[in-house]
Protein backbone atom coordinates (compact mmCIF):
# COMPACT_ATOMS: atom_id res chain seq x y z
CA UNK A 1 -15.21 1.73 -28.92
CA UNK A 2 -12.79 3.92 -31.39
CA UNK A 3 -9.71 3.03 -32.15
CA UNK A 4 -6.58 5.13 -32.63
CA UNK A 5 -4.41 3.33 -35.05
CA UNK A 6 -1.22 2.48 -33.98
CA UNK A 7 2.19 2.97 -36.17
CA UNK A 8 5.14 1.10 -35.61
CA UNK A 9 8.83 1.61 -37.35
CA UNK A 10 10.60 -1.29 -36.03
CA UNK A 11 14.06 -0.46 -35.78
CA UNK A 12 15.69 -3.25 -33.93
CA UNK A 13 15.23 -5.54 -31.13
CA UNK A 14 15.87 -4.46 -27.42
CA UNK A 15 18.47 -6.11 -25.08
CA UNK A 16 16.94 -7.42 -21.93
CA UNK A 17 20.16 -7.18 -19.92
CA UNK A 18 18.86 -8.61 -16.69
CA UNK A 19 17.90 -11.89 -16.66
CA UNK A 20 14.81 -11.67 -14.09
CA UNK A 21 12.78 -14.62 -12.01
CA UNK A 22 9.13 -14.25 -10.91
CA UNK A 23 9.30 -13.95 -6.79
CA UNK A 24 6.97 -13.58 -3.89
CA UNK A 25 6.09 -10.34 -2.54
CA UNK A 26 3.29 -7.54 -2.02
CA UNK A 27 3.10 -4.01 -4.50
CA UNK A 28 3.87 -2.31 -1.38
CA UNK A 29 7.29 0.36 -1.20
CA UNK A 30 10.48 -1.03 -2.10
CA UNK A 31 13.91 0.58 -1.74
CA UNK A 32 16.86 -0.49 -4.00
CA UNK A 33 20.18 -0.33 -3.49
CA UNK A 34 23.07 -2.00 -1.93
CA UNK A 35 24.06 -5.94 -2.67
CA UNK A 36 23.49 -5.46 -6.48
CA UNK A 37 24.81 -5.00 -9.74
CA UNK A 38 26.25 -1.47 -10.63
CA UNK A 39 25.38 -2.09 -14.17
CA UNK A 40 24.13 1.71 -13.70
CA UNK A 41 27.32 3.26 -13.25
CA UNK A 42 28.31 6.71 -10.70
CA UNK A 43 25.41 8.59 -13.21
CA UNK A 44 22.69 5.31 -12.57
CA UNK A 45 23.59 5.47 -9.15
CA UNK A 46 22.78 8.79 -8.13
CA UNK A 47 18.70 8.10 -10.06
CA UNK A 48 15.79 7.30 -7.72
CA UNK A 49 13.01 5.67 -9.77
CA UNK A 50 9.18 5.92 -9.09
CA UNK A 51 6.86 3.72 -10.56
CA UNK A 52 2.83 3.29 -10.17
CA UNK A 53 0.93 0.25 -10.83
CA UNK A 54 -2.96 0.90 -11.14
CA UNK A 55 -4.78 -1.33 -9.22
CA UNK A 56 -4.86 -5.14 -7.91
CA UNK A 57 -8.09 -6.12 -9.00
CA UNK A 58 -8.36 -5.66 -12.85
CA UNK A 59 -5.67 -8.19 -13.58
CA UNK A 60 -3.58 -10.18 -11.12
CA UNK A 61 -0.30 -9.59 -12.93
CA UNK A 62 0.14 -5.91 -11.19
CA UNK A 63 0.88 -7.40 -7.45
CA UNK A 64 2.10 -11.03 -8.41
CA UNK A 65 4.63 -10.26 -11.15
CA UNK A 66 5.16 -6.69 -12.27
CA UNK A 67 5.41 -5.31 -8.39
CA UNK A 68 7.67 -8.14 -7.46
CA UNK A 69 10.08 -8.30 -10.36
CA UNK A 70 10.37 -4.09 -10.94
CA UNK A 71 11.71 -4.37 -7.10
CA UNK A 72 14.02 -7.22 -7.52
CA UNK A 73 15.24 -5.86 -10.92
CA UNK A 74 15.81 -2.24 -9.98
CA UNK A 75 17.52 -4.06 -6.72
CA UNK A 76 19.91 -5.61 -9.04
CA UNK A 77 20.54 -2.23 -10.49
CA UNK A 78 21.56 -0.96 -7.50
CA UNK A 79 18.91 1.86 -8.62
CA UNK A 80 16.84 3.20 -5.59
CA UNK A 81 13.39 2.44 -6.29
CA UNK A 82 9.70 3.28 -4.59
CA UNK A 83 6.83 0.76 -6.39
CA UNK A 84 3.32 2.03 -5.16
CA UNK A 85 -0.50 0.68 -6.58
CA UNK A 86 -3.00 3.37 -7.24
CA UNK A 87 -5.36 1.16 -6.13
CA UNK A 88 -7.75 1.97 -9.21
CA UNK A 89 -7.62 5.51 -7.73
CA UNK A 90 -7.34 8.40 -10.20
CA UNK A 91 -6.96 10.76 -7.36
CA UNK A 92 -4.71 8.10 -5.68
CA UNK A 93 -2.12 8.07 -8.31
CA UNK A 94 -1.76 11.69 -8.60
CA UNK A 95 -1.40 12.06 -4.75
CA UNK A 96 1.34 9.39 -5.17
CA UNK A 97 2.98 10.92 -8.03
CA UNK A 98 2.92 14.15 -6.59
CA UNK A 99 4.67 12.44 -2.99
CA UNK A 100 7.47 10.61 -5.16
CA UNK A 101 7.96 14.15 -7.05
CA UNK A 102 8.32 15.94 -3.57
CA UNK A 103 10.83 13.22 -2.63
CA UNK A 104 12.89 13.63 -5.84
CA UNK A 105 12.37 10.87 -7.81
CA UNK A 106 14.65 11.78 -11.30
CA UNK A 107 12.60 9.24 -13.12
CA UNK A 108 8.99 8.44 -12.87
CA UNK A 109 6.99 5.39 -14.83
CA UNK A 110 3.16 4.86 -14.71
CA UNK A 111 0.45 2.64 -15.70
CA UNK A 112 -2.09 5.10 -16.41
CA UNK A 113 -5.62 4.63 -15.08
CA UNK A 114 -6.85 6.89 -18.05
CA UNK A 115 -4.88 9.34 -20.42
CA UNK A 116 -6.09 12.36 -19.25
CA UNK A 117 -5.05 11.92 -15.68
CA UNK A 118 -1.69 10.16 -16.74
CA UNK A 119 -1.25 13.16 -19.31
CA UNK A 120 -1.71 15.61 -15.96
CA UNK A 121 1.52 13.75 -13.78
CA UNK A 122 3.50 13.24 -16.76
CA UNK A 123 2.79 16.95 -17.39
CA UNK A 124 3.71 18.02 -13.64
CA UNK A 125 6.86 15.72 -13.72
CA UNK A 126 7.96 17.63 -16.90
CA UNK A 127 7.93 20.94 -15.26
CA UNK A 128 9.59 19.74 -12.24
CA UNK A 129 12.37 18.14 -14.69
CA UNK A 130 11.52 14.35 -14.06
CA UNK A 131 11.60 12.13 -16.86
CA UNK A 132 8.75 9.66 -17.61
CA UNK A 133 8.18 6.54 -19.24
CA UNK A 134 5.05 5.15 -20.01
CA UNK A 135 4.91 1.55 -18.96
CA UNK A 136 2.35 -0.94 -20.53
CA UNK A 137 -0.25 2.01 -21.59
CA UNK A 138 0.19 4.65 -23.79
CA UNK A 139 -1.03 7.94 -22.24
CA UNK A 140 -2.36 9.86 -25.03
CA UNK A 141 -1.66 13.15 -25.14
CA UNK A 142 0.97 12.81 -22.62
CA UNK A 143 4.20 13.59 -22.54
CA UNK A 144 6.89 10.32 -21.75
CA UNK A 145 9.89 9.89 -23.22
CA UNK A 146 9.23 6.37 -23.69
CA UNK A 147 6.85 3.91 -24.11
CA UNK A 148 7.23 0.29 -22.66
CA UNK A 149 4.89 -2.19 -23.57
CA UNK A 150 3.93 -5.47 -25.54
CA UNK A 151 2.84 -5.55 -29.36
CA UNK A 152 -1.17 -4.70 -28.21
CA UNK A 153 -2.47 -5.21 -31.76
CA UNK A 154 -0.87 -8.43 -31.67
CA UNK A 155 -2.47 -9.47 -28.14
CA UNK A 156 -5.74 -8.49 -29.91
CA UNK A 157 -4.84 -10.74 -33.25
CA UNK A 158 -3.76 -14.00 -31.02
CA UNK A 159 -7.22 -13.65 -29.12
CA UNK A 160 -8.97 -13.59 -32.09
CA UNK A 161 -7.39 -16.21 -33.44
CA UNK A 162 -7.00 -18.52 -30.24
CA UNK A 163 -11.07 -18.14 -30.26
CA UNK A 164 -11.54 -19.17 -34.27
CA UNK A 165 -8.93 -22.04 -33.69
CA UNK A 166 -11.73 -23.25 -30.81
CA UNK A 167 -14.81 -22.56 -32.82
CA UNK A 168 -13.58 -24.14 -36.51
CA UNK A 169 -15.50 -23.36 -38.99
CA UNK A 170 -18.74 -23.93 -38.02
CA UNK A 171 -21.47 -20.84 -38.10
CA UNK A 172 -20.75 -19.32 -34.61
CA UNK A 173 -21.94 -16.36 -32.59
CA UNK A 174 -19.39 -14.29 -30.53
CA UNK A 175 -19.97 -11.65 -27.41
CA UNK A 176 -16.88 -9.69 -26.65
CA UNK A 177 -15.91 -8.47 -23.63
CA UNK A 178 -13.59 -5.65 -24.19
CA UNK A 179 -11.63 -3.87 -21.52
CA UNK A 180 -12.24 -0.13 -19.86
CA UNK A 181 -13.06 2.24 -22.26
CA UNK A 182 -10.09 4.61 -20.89
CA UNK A 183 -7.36 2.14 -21.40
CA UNK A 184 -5.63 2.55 -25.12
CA UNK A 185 -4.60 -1.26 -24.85
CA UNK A 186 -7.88 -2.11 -24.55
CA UNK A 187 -8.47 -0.36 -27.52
CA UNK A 188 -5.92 -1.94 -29.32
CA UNK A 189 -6.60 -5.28 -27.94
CA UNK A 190 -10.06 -5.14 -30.30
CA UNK A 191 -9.02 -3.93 -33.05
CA UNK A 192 -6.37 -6.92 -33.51
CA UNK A 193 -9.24 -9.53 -32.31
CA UNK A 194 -11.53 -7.75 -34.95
CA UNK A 195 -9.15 -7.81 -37.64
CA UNK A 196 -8.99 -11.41 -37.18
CA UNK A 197 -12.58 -12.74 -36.48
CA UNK A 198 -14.73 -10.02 -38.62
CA UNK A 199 -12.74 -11.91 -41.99
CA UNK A 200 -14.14 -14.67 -41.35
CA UNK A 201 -17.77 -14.60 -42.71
CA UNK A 202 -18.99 -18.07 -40.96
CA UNK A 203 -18.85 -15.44 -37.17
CA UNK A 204 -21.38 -13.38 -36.19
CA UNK A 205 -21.45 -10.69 -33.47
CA UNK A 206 -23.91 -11.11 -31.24
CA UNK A 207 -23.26 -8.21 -28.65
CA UNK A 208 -20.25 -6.17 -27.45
CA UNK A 209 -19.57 -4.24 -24.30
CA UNK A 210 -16.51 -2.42 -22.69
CA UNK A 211 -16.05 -3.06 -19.22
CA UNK A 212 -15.27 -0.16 -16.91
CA UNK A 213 -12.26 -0.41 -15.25
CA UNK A 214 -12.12 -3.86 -16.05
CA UNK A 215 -13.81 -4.30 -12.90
CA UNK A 216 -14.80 -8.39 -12.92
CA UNK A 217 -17.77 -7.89 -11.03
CA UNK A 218 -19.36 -5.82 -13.98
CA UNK A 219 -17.86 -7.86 -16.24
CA UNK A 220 -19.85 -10.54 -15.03
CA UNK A 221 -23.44 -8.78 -14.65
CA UNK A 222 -22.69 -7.41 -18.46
CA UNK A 223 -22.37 -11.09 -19.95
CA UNK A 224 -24.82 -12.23 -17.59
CA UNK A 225 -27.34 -9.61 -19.70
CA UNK A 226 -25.78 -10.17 -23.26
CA UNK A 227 -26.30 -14.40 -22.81
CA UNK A 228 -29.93 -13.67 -21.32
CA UNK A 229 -30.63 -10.91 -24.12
CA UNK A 230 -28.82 -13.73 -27.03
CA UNK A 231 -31.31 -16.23 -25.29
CA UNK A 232 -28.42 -18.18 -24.16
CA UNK A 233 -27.12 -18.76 -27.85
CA UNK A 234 -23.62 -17.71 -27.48
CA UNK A 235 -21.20 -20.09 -29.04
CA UNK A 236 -17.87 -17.95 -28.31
CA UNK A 237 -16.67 -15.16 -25.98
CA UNK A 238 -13.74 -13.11 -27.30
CA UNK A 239 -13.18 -11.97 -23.15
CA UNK A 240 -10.18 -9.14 -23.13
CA UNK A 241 -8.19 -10.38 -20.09
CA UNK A 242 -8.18 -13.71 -17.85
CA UNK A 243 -10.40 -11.64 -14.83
CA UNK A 244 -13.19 -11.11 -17.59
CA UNK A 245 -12.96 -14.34 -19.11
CA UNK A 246 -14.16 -15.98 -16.11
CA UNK A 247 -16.22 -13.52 -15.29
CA UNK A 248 -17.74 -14.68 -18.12
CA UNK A 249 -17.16 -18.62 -17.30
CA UNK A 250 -18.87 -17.90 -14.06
CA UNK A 251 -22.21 -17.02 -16.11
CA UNK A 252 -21.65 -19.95 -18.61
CA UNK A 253 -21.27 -22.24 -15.71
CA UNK A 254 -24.47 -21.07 -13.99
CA UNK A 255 -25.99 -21.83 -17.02
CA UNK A 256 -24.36 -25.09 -17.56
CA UNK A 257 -22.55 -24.20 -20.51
CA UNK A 258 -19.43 -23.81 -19.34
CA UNK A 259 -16.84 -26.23 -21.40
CA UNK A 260 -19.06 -25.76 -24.39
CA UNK A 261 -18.28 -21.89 -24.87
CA UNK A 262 -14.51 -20.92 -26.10
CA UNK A 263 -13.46 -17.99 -23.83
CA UNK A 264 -10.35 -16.13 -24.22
CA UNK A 265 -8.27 -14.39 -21.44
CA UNK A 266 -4.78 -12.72 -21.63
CA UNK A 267 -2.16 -12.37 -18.70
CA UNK A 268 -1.55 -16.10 -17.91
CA UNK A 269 -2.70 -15.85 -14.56
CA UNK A 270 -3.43 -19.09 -12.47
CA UNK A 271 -7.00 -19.18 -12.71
CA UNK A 272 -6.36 -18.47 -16.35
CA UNK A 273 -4.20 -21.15 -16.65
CA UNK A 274 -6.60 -23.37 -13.68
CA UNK A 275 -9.70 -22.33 -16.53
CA UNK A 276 -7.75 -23.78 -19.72
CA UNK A 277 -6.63 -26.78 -17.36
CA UNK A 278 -10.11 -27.83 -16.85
CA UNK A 279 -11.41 -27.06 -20.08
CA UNK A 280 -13.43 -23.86 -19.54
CA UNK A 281 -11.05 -21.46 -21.24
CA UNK A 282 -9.91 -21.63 -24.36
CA UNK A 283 -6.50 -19.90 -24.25
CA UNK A 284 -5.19 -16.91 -22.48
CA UNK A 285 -1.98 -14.33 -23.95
CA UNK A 286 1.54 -15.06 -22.12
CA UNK A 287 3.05 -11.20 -21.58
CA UNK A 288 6.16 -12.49 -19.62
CA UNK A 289 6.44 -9.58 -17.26
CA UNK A 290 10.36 -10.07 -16.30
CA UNK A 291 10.78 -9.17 -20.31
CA UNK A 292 8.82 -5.87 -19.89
CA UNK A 293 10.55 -5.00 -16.82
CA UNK A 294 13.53 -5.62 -17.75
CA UNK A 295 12.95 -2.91 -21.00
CA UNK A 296 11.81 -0.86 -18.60
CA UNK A 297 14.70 -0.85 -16.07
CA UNK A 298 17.34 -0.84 -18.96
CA UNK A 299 15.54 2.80 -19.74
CA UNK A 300 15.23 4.19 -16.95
CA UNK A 301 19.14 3.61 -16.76
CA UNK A 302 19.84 5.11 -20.06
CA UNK A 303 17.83 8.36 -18.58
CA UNK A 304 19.82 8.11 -15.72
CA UNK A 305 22.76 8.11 -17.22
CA UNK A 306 21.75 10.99 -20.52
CA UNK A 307 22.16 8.11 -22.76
CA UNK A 308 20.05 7.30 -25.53
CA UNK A 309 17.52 3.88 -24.77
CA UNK A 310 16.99 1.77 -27.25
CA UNK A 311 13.66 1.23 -28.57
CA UNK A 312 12.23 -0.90 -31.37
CA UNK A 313 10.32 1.91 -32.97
CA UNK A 314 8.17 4.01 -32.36
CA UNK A 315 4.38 4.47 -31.55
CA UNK A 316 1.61 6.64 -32.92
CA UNK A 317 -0.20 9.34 -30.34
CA UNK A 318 -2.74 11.07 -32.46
CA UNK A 319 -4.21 12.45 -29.26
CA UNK A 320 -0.68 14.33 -28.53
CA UNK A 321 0.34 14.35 -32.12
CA UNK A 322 3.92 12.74 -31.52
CA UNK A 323 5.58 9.85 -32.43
CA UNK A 324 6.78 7.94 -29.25
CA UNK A 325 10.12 6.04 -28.89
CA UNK A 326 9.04 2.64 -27.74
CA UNK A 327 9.98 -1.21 -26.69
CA UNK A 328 7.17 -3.12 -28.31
CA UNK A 329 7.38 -7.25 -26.80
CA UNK A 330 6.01 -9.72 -28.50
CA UNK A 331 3.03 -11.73 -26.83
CA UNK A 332 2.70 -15.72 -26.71
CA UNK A 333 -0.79 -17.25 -27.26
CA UNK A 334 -1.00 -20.28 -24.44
CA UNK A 335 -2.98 -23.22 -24.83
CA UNK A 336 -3.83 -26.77 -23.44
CA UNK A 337 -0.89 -27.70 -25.34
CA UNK A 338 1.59 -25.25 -23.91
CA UNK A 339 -0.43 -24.11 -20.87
CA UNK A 340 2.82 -25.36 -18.85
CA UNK A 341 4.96 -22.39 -20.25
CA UNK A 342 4.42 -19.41 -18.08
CA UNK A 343 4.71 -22.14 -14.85
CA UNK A 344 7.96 -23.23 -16.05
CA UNK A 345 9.16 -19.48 -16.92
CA UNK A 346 8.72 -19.40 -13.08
CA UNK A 347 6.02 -16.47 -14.14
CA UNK A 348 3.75 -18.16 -12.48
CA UNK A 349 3.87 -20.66 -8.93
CA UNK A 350 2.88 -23.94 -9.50
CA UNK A 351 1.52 -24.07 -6.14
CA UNK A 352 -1.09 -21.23 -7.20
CA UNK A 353 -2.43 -23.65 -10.37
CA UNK A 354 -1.96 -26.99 -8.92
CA UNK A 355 -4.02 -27.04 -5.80
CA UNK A 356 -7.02 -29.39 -5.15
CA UNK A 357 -8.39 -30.91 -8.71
CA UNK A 358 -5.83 -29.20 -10.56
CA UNK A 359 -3.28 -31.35 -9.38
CA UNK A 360 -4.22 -34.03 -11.92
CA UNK A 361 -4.55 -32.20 -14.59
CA UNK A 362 -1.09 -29.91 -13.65
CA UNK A 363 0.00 -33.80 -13.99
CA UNK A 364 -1.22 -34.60 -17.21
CA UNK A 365 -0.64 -31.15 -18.62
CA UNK A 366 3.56 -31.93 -17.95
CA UNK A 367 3.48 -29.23 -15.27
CA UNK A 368 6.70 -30.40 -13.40
């Protein structure tokens, strides 16, 4: 996969100003409005916000936390918002875009299923005088006024190090699992995990394979063929996000390895957290989504109101040849020692983790 490299001026650190709680719900339309804060102002007030998730089946984080907290947050903005999924659906999100546009949304945010579509709605929204803000991938070449996202490198770098912390020092052989080839996080994600693991001479890689669309399914006949081609002698998996990671589990525990293999994820879903409860995963990257959203709604208000947002720097887009203004988070590596953090956060529902056998080891964990 090539990388772009990313460049950061930190300038900063951005104030969250609403203080947000995981809640139930679909990634179906929301309106806003009415029984919350005015923190927007008259200017805020008279904004309608459109923003597109990508799809439900890459991570679990698009309809369990993002959908549900951008509609609670822009609630409490008193901000009229529409959230819609694109269902993994390049022609999908642009039909959607192009709806919200009709409707006169001022303010449009996407997660991008690739840059050159997302570059092609940002452009549209441009010319019809809607602002756009990239939310957790970069569309390069595109054209958003602002970037929201967590540090990616550093996602990458905590894998990579999550997996050596597993594997010691010991010779070891490692199969990565990186995510779609179209996503620029994905990109990112392995070059951090590279930076980390290729210094270390005692590693070997074995094989390597992007997964399209992070679709699981692939994900799993892909390792299936790297373990069977490696003759089974795989001692780590460096697995982009929790969805490959047990795709990758799946294979290890067919093969009755699975326990004995350090996996990575990233997302802190609950079968991430369910896979490090029991062992099979080594540790998975916390990205608390109320922090992201809440960057992203204080934006989308300064927009609103022809304000300035704050940003923590700025980030690189060769492809477009720009600099864009951007809220960089920063990522927590989770582990069987802290494994209870993103259930206590409330990013996560305990019911979801601790059901059937995991109710034990919830218990033992400290998951209260």
């Amino acid at each position: 996969m090539v990388g772009r490299k990313r460049h950061v001026a930190l300038a900063g650190v951005v104030g969250v100003t609403l203080a947000l709680t995981a809640c139930g719900g679909d990634n179906s339309t929301s309106g806003g409005g009415g029984g919350g804060s005015t923190a927007g102002g008259d200017a805020a007030s008279k904004a309608k916000i459109g923003v597109i998730l990508p799809d439900t089946k890459s991570s679990a984080r698009w309809a369990n936390a993002d959908a549900p907290q951008l509609e609670k947050a822009f609630k409490e903005a008193g901000v009229p918002a529409t959230i819609s999924n694109a269902e993994g659906d390049v022609s999908r999100m642009q039909t959607i875009a192009d709806q919200m546009i009709t409707e006169g949304v001022t303010i449009l945010a996407i997660v991008n299923l690739d840059s050159r579509s997302g570059a092609a709605i940002e452009s549209k929204a441009k010319k019809a005088g809607v602002a756009t803000i990239d939310y957790d991938r970069l569309t390069l070449g595109g054209s958003a006024d602002y970037y929201v996202s967590f540090d990616n490198t550093k996602v990458g770098e905590l894998q990579g190090q999550g997996l050596a912390d597993c594997l010691g020092d010991k010779a070891a052989s490692i199969a990565y699992l990186n995510g779609s080839p179209t996503d620029n996080n994905a990109t990112l994600f392995s070059q951090g995990a590279h930076k980390v693991l290729d210094a270390k001479t005692n590693y070997k890689k074995v094989a390597e394979q992007a997964v399209p669309k992070w679709d699981n399914q692939q994900a799993a006949t892909i390792f299936e063929q790297m373990y069977t081609q490696a003759g089974g002698k795989i001692d780590g998996v460096l697995a982009a996000n929790d969805g490959l990671g047990n795709a990758a589990i799946s294979i290890l525990r067919k093969n009755g390895a699975a326990g004995k293999v350090p996996v990575t994820g990233q997302d802190a879903t609950a079968q991430g957290l369910q896979n490090i409860l029991d062992g099979s995963q080594c540790m998975t990257v916390y990205k608390p989504a109320q922090q992201e959203v809440g960057a992203l709604v204080d934006l989308a208000l300064a927009l609103a109101k022809g304000e300035k947002g704050k940003t923590t720097g700025t980030v690189r887009d060769d492809t477009g040849k720009r600099d864009v203004p951007s809220v960089l988070l920063t990522p927590i590596s989770i582990t069987e020692k802290n494994v209870k953090t993103p259930v206590d956060d409330g990013a996560v529902n305990k019911a979801d983790v601790c059901t059937g056998k995991y109710a034990a080891l919830c218990t033992k964990a400290g998951i209260a």
